[in-house]
C-alpha atoms as a PDB file:
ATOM      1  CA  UNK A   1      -1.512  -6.174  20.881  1.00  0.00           C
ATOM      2  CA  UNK A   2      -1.223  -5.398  17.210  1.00  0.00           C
ATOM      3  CA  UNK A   3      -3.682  -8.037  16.177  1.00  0.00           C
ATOM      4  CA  UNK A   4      -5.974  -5.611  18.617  1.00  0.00           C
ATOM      5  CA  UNK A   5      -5.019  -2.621  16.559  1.00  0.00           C
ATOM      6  CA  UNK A   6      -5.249  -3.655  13.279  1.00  0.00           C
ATOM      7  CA  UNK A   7      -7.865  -6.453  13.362  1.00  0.00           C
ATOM      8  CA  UNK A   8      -8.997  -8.886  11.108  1.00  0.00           C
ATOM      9  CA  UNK A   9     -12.603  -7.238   9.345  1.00  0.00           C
ATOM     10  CA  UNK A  10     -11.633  -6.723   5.848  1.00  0.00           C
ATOM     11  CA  UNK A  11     -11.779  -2.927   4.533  1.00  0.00           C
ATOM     12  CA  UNK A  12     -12.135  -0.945   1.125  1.00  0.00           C
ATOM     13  CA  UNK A  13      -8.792   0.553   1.758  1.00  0.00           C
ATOM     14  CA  UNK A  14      -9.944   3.226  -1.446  1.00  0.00           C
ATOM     15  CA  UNK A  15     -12.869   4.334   0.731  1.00  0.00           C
ATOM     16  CA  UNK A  16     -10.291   5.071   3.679  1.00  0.00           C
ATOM     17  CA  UNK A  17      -6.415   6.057   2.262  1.00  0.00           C
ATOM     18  CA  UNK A  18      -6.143   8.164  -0.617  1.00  0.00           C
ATOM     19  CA  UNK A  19      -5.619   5.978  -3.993  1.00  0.00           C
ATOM     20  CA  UNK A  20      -3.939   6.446  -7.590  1.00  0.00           C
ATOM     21  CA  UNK A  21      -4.937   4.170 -10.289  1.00  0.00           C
ATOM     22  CA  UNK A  22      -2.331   3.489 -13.179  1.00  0.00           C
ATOM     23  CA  UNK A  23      -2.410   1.819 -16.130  1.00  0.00           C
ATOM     24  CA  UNK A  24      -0.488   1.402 -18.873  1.00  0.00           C
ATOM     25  CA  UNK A  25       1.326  -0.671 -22.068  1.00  0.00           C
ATOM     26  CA  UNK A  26       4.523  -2.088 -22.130  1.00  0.00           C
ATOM     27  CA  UNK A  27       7.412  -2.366 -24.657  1.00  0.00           C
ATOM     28  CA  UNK A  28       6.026  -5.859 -25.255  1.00  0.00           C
ATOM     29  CA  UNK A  29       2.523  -5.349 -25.256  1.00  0.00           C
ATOM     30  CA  UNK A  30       1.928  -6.771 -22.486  1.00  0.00           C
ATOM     31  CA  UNK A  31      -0.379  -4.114 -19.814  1.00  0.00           C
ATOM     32  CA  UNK A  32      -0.180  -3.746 -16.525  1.00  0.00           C
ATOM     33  CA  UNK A  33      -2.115  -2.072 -13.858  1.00  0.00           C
ATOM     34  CA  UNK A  34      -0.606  -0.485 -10.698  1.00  0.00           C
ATOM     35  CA  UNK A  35      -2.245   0.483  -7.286  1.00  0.00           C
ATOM     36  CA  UNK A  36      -0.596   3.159  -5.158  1.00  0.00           C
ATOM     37  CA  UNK A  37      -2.237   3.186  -1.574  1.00  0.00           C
ATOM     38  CA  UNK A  38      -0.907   6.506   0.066  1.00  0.00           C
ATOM     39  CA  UNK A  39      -0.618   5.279   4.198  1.00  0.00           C
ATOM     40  CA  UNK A  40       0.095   8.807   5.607  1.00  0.00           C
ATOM     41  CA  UNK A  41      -3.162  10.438   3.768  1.00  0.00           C
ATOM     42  CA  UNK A  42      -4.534   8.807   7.256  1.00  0.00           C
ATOM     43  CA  UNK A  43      -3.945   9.594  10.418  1.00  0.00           C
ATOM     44  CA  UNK A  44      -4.934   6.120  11.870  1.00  0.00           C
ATOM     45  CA  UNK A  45      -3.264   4.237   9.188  1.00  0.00           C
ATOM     46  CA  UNK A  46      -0.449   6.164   9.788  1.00  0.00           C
ATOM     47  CA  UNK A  47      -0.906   5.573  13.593  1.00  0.00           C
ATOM     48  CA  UNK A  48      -1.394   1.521  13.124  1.00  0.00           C
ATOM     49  CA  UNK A  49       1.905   1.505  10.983  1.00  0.00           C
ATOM     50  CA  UNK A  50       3.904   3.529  13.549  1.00  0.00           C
ATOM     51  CA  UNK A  51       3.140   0.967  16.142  1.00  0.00           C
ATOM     52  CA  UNK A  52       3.433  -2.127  13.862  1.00  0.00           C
ATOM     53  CA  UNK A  53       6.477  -0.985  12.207  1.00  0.00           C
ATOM     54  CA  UNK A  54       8.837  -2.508  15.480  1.00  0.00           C
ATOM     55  CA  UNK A  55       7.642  -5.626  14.498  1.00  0.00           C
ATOM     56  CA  UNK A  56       7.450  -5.995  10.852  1.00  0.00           C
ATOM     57  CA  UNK A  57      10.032  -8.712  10.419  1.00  0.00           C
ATOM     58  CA  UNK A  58       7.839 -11.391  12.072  1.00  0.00           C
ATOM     59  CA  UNK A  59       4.482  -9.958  10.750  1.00  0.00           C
ATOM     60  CA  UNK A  60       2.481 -11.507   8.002  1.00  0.00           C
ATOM     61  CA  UNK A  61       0.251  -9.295   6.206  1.00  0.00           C
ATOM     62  CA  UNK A  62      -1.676 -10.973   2.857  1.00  0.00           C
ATOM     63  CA  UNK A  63      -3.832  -8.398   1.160  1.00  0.00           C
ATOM     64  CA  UNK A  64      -6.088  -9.172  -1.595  1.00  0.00           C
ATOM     65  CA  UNK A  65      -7.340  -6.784  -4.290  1.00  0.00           C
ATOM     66  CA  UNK A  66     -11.261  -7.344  -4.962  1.00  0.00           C
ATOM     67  CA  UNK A  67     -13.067  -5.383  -7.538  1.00  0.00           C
ATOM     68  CA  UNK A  68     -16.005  -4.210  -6.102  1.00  0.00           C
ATOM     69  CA  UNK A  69     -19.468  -4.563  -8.003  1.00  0.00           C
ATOM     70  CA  UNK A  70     -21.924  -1.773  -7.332  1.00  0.00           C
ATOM     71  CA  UNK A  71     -24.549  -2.593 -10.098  1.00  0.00           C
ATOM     72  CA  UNK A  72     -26.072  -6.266 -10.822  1.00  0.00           C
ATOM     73  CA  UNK A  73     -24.126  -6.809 -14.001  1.00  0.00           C
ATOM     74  CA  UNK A  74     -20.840  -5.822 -11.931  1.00  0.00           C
ATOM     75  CA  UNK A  75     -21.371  -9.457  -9.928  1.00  0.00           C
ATOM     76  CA  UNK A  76     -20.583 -11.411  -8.781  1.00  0.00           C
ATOM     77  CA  UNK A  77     -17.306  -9.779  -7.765  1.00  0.00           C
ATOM     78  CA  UNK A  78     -13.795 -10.489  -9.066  1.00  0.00           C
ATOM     79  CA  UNK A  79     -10.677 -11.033  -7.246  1.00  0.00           C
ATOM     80  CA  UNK A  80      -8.011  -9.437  -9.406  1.00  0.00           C
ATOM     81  CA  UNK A  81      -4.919 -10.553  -7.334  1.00  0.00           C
ATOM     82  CA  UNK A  82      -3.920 -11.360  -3.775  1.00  0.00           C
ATOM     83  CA  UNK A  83      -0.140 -10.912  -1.833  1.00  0.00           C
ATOM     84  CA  UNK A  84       1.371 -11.844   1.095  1.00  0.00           C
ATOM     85  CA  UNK A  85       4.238  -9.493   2.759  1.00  0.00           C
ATOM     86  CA  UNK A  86       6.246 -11.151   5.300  1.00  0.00           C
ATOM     87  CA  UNK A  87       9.376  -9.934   7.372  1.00  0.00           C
ATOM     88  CA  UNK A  88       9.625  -6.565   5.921  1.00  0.00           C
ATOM     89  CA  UNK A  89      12.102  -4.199   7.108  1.00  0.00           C
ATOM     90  CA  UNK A  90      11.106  -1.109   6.956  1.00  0.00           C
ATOM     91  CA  UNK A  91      14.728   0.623   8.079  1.00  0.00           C
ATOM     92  CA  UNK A  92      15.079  -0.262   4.217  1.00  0.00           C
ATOM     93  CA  UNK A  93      12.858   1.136   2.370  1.00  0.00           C
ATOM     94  CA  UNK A  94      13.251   3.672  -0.575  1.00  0.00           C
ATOM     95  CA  UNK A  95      11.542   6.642  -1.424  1.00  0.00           C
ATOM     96  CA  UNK A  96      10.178   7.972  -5.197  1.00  0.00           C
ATOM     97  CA  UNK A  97       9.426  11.450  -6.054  1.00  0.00           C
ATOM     98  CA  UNK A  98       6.184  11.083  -7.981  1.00  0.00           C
ATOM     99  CA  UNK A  99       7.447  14.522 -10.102  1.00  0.00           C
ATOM    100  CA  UNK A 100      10.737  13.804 -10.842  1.00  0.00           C
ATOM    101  CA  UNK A 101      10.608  10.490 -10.845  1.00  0.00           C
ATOM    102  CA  UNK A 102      13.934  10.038  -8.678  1.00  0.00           C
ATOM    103  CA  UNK A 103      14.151   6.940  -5.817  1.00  0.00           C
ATOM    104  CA  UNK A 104      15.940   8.011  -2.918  1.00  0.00           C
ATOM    105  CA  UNK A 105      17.362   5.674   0.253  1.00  0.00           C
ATOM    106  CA  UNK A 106      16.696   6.856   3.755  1.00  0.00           C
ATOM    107  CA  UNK A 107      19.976   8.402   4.513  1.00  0.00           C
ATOM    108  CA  UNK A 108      19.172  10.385   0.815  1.00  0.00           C
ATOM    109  CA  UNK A 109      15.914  11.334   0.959  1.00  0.00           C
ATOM    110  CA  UNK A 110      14.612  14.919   0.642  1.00  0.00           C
ATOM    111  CA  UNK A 111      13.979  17.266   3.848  1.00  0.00           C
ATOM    112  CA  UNK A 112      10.216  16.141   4.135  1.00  0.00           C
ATOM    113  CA  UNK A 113      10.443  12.917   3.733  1.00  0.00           C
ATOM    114  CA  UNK A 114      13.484  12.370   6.746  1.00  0.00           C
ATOM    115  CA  UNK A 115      10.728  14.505   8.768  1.00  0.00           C
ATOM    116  CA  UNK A 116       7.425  12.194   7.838  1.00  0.00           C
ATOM    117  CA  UNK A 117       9.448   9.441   9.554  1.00  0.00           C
END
């Protein structure tokens, strides 16, 4: 049933879900670049995850992160990093406030976040 829902064609999840690009410098030098995917900015993605989330500790989902070439000297097209999430609980999550910065648990969480789950 949830292999019906979610299915298997790949998807430019920054064409669908609302996405934040950040990138930055370490202490060391080293940078880094991070990817926040925002689930609830849609309703279907939020609809898929509220009927896979009962089963999340024997899923398997492996996600790769392509950059997409739009012009010829763009390709061919690079794969800047795959991952593979497997028995997640999601009863254990954490929150973070992107404006103050603060991670909360569940049972700590602000008013609107208890009430998005």
């Amino acid at each position: 049933m949830i292999k019906q829902a979610v299915g298997s064609t790949p998807v430019i999840l920054g064409r669908k879900l609302t996405t934040t690009y950040h990138k930055g410098e370490m202490e060391d030098g080293r940078r880094y670049l991070e990817i926040d995917v925002d689930i609830g900015s849609s309703s279907a993605a939020s609809s898929v995850v509220g009927l896979v989330q009962p089963a999340t500790k024997s899923l398997v989902v492996d996600l790769a992160v392509l950059l997409e070439g739009i012009k010829q000297d763009e390709l061919p097209e690079g794969l800047l990093g795959t991952v593979r999430m497997s028995n997640l609980d999601l009863s254990t999550y954490k929150y973070l406030d992107m404006d103050t910065g603060e991670v909360y648990t569940q049972d700590h969480a602000p008013m609107e976040v208890k009430a998005w789950k």
